[in-house]
Protein backbone atom coordinates (compact mmCIF):
# COMPACT_ATOMS: atom_id res chain seq x y z
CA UNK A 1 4.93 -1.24 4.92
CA UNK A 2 2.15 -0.60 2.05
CA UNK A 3 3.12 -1.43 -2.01
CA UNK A 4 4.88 1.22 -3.57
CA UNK A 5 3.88 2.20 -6.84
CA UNK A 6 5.72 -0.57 -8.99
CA UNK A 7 4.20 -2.94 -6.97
CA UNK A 8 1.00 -1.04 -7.09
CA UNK A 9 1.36 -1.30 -11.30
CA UNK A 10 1.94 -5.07 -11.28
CA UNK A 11 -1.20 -5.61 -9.05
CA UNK A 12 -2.87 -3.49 -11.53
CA UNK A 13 -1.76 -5.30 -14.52
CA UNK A 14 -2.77 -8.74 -12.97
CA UNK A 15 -6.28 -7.11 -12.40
CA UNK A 16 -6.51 -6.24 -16.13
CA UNK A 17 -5.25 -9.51 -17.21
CA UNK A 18 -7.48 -11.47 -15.13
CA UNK A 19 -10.50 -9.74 -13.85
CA UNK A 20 -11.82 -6.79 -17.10
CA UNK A 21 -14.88 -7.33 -17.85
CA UNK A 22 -15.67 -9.56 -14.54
CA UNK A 23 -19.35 -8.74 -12.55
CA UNK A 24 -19.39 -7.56 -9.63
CA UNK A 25 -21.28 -10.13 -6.93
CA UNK A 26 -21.01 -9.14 -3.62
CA UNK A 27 -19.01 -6.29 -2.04
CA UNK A 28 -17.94 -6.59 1.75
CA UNK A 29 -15.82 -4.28 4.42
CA UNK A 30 -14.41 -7.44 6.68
CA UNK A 31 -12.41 -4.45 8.22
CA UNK A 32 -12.79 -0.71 8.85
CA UNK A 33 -10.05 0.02 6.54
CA UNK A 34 -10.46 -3.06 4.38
CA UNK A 35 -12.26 -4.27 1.21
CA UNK A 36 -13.35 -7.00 -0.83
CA UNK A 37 -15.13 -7.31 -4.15
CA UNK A 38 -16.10 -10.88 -5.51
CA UNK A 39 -16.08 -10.77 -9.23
CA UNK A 40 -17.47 -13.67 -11.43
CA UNK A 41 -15.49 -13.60 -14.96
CA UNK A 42 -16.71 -16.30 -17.42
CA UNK A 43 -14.19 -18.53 -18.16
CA UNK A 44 -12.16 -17.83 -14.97
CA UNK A 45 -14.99 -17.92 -12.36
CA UNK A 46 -14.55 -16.31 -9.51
CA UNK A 47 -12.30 -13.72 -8.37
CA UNK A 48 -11.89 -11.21 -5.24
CA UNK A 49 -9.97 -7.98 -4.92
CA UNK A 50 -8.82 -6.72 -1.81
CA UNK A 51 -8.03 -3.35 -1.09
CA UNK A 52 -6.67 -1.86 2.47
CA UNK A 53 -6.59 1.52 2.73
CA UNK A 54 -4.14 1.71 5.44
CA UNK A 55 -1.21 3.23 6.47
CA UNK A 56 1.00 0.09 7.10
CA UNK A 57 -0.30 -2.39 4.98
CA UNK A 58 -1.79 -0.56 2.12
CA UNK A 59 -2.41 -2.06 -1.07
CA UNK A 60 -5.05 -3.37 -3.96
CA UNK A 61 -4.44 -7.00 -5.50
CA UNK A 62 -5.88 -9.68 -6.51
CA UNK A 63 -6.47 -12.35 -3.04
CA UNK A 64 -7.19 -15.58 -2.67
CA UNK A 65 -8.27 -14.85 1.30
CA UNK A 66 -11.20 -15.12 2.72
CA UNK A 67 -11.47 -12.59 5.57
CA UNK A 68 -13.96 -12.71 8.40
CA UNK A 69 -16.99 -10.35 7.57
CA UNK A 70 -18.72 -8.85 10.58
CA UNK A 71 -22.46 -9.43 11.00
CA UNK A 72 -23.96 -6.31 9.25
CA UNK A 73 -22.43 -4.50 6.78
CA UNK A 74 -21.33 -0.59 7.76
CA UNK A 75 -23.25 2.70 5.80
CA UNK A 76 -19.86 2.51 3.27
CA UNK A 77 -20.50 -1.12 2.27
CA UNK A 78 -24.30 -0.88 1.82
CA UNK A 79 -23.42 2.20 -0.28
CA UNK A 80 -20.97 0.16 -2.45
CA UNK A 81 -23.45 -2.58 -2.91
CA UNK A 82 -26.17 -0.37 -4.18
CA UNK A 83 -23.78 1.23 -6.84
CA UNK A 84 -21.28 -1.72 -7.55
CA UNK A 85 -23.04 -5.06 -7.46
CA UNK A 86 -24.60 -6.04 -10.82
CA UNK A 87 -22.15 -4.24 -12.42
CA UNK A 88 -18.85 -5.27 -14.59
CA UNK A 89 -15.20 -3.98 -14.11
CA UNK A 90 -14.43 -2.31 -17.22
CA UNK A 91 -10.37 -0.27 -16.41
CA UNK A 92 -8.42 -0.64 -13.64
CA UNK A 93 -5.89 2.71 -13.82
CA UNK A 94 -2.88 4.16 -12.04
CA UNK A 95 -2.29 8.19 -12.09
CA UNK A 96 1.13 7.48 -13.40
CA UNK A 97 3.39 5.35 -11.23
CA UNK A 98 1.73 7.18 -8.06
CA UNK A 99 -0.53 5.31 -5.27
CA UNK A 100 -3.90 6.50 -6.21
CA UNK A 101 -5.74 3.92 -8.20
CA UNK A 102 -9.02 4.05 -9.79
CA UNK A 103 -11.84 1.11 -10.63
CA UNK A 104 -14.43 2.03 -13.24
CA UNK A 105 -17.31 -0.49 -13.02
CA UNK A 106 -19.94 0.08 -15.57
CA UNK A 107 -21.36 -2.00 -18.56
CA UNK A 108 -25.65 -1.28 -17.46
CA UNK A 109 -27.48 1.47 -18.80
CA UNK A 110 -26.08 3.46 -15.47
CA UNK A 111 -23.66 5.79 -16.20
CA UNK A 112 -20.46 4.39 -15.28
CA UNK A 113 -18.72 5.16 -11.77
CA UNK A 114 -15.30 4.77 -10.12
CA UNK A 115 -13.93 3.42 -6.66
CA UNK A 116 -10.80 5.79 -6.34
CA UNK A 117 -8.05 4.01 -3.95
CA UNK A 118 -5.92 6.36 -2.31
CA UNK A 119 -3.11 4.25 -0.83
CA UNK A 120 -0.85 7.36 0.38
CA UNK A 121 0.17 6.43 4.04
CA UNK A 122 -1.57 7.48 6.89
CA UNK A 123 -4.55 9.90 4.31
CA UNK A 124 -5.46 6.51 2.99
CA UNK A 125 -8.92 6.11 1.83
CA UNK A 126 -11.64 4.78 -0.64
CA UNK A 127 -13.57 7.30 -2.34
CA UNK A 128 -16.88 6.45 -4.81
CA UNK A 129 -17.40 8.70 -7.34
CA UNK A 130 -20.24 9.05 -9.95
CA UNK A 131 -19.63 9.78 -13.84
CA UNK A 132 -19.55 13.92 -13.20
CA UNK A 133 -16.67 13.19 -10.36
CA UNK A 134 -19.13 13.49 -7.43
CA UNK A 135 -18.43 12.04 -4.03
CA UNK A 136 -21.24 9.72 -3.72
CA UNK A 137 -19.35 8.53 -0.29
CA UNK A 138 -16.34 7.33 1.12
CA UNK A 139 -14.59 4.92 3.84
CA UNK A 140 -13.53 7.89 5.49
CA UNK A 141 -15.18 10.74 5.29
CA UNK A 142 -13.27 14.52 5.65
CA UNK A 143 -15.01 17.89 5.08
CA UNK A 144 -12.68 20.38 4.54
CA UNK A 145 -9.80 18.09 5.01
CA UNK A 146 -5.87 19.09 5.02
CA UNK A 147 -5.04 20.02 1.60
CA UNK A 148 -8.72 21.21 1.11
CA UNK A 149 -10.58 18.58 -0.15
CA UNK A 150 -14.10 17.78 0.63
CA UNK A 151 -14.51 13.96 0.98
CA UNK A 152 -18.60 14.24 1.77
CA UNK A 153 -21.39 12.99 -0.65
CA UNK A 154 -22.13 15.58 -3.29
CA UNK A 155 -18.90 17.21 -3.20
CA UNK A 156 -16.76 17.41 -6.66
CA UNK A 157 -13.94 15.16 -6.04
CA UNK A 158 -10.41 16.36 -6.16
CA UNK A 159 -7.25 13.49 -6.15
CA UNK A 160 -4.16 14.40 -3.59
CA UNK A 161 -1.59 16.62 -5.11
CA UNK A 162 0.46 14.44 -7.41
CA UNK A 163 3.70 16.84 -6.35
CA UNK A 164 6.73 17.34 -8.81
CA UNK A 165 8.13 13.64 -8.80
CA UNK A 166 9.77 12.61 -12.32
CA UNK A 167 7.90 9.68 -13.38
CA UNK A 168 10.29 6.39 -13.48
CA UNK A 169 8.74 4.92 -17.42
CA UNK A 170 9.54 8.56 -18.82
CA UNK A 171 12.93 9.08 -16.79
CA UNK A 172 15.64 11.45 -18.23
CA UNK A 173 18.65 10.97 -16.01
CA UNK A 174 19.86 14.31 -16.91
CA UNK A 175 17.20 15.98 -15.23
CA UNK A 176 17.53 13.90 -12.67
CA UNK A 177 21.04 14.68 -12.20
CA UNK A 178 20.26 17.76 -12.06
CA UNK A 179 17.68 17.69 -9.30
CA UNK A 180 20.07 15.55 -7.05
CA UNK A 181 23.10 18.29 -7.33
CA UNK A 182 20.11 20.81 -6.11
CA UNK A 183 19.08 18.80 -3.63
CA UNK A 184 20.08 18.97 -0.20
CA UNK A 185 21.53 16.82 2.24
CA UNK A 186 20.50 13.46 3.57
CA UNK A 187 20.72 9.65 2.19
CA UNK A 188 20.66 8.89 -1.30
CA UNK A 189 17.77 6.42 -1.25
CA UNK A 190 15.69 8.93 0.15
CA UNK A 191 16.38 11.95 -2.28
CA UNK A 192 15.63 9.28 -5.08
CA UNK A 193 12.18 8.82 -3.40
CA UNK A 194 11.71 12.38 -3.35
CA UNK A 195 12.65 12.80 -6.75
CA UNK A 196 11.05 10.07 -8.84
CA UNK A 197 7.49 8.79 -8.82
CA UNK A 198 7.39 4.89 -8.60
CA UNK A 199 9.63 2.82 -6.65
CA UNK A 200 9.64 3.11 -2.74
CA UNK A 201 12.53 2.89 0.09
CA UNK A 202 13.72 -0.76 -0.68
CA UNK A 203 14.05 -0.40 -4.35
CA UNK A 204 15.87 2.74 -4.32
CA UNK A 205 17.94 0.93 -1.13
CA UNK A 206 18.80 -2.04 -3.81
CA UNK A 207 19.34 0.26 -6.50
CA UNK A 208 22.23 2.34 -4.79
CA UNK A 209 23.54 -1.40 -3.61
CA UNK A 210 23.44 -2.66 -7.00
CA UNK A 211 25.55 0.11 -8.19
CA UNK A 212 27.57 -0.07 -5.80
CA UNK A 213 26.72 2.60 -3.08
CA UNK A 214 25.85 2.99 0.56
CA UNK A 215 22.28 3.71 0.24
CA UNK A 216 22.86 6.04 3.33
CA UNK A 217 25.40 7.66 2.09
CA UNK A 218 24.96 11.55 0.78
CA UNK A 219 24.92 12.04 -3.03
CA UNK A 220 27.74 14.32 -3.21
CA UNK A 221 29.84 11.54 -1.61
CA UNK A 222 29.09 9.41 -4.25
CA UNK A 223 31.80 9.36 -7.33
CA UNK A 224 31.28 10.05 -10.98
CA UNK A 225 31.48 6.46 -12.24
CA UNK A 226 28.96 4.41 -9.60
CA UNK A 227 26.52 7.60 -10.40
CA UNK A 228 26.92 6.46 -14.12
CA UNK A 229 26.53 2.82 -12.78
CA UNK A 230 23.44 4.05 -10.69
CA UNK A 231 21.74 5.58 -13.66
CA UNK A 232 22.42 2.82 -15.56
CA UNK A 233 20.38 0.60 -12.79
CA UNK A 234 17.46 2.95 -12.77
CA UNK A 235 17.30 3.01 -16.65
CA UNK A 236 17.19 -0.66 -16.47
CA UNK A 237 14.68 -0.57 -13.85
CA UNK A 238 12.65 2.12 -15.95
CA UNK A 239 12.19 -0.43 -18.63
CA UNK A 240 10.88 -3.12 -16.73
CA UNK A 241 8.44 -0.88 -16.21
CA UNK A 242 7.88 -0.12 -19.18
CA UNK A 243 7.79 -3.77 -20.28
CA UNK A 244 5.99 -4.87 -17.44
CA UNK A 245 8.47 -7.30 -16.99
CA UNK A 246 7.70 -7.91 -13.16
CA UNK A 247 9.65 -10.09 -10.41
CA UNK A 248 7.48 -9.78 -7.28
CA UNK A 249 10.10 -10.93 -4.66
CA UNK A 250 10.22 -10.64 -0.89
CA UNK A 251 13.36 -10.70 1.13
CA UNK A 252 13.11 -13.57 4.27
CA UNK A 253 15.56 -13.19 7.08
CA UNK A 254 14.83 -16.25 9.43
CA UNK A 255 11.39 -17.07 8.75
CA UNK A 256 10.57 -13.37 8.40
CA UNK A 257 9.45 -11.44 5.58
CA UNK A 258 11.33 -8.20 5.70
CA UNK A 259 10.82 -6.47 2.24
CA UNK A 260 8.49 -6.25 -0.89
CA UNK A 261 8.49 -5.24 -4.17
CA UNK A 262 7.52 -5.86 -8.10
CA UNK A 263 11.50 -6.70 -8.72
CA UNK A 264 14.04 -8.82 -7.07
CA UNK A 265 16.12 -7.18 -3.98
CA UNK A 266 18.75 -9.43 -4.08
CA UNK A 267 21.32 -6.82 -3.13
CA UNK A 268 19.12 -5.93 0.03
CA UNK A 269 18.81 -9.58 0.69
CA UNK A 270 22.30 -10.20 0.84
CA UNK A 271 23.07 -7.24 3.28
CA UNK A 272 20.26 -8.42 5.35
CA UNK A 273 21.90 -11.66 4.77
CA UNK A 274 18.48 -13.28 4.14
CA UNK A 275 16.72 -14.79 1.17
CA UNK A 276 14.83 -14.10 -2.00
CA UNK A 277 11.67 -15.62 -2.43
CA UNK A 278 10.14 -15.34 -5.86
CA UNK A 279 6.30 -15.50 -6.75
CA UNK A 280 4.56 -16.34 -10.13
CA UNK A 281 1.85 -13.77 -9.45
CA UNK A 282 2.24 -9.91 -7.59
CA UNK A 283 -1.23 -11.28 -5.71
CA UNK A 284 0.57 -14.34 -4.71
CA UNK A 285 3.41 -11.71 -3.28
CA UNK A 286 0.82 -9.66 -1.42
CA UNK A 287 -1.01 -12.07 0.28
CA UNK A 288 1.70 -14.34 1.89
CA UNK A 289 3.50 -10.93 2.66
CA UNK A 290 0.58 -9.30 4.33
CA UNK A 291 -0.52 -12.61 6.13
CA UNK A 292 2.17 -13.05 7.38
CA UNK A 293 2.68 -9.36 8.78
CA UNK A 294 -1.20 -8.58 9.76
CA UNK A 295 -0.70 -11.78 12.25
CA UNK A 296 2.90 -10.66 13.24
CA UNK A 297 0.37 -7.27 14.10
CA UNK A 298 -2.59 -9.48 15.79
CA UNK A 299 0.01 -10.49 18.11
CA UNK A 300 1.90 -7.84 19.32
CA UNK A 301 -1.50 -6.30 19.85
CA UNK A 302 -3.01 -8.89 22.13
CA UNK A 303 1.23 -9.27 23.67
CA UNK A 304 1.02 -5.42 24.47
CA UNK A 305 -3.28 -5.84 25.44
CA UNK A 306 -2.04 -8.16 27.90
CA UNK A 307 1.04 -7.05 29.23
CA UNK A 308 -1.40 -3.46 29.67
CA UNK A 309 -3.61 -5.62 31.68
CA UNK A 310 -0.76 -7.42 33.80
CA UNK A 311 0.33 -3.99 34.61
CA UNK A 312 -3.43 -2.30 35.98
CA UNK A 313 -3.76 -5.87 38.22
CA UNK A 314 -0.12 -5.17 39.41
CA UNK A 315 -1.01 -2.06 40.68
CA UNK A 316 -4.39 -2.45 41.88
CA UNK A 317 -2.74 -4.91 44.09
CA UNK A 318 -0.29 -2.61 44.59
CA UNK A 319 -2.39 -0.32 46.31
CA UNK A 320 -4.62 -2.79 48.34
CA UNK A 321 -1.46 -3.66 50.02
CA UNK A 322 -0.60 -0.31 50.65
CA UNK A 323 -3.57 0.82 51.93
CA UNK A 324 -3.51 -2.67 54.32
CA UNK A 325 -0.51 -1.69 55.35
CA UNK A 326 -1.82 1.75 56.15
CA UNK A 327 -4.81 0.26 57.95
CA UNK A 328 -2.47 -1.72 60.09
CA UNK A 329 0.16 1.44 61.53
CA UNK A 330 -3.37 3.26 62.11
CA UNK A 331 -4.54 -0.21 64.06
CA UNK A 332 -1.48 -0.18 65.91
């Protein structure tokens, strides 16, 4: 599960708060689809930002890690350390309440570029682009890619369609009403994701609870007054947004973490009939979460590498026997 773009705003908010103006150190790529940035802000010292461009665990915070780098850097890292290090982070945006970030270092006589983090599911990528939006590389690399971009050095970059969401801080819950009685079938969580920009599955999941819904449930099953309790919810949600009035919370089941997200899914929690664990900091969030799942990862891996293994020994042996057993009838 990667932030969705609540989260996404609180992480950027934190980096605002804490890290603007910060210089830029040392850059590193401790994984293919992983970065981190060490920033030195006076008055704070240092600082590192993580971002994972990954389809499972994608995200950009604030970390307090320190990830294993390998012994070289790759072409993508020495290309960030040319154009980053020496420099200071000056914004740290969001295209609305979407997953596409951007990082504009500048403050040298350079002109000032961006590291554009596309956190959008399995497409996920960094992208470094120069002051006239040219590609000067990227972690992953696509010429003519779906959707016709051109992620190659010296090509103009172009973001991943935004689509038609409604953006959660500008919300009008008439149009949104009107969208869902267009919409087709399906749960109601779901044709909330599809139809407002922002929150992901769990949030819209505790927002149909809190109102009083099954979050599975089809939307013209659900009755005039918990829609009016439902828009109500979102509203509320909207201006937490819009205050920047963050929660981060993750719901525990056992010693599990089994949700995410800038707000409290206490609803969720109690039909998962777990906990709610709440953190001072959406970096503090993010890194226990992710720990916690990236080893839960690291050992199914080496569980199924293993098992894999037991199974090729199992049937090498398999077919010695069978071919002593062969050997034998011919012997005979």
């Amino acid at each position: 599960m990667s932030v969705d773009g609540l989260l996404l705003r609180a992480c950027l908010e934190e980096v605002r708060s804490r890290a603007l103006g910060a210089r830029v150190e040392r850059v590193y790529q401790p994984r293919p689809d992983t970065l981190t940035i060490s920033l030195y802000r006076p008055g704070s010292g240092p600082l590192t930002l993580l971002a994972r461009c990954s389809a499972r665990h994608g995200r950009l915070h604030l970390t307090s890690r320190r990830l294993d780098n390998p012994p070289s850097p790759t072409d993508f890292c020495m290309v960030l350390r040319k154009h980053l290090e020496g420099r200071r982070l000056v914004e740290a945006r969001q295209r609305g309440l979407d997953r596409l970030a951007a990082l504009e270092f500048g403050g040298t006589a350079a002109p000032p570029v961006r590291l554009v983090l596309e956190l959008t599911g399995p497409a996920a990528n960094a992208v470094l682009v120069d002051a006239e939006d040219r590609v000067l590389d990227a972690m992953k690399r696509r010429a003519g890619a779906a959707g016709g971009r051109d992620l190659v050095p010296h090509a103009v970059y172009e973001p991943p369609a935004r689509g038609d969401r409604l953006e959660l801080t500008a919300l009008d819950v008439h149009k949104l009403a009107v969208r869902l009685d267009g919409s087709g079938g399906g749960p109601l969580w779901r044709l909330l994701l599809a139809q407002v920009e922002g929150p992901g599955p769990d949030v819209w999941r505790e927002m149909a609870m809190r109102a009083g819904c099954d979050p599975d449930q089809a939307w013209h099953e659900v009755p005039p007054g918990a829609r009016r309790h439902l828009f109500g919810e979102i509203e509320a949600l909207a201006a937490t947004a819009r205050a920047g009035a963050w929660s981060p919370a993750a719901v525990v089941v056992g010693s599990r973490f089994r949700a995410l997200a800038a707000v409290p899914l206490e609803a969720l929690a109690r039909r998962l009939q777990g906990n709610l664990a709440i953190f001072d900091r959406p970096s503090e969030l993010c890194d226990a979460v992710f720990a916690a799942w990236e080893e839960e990862d690291a050992l199914r891996d080496r569980r199924q590498a293993l098992e894999a293994a037991a199974r090729r020994a199992l049937s090498r042996a398999q077919r010695r026997h069978e071919a002593r057993l062969a050997d034998l009838a011919a012997a005979g």
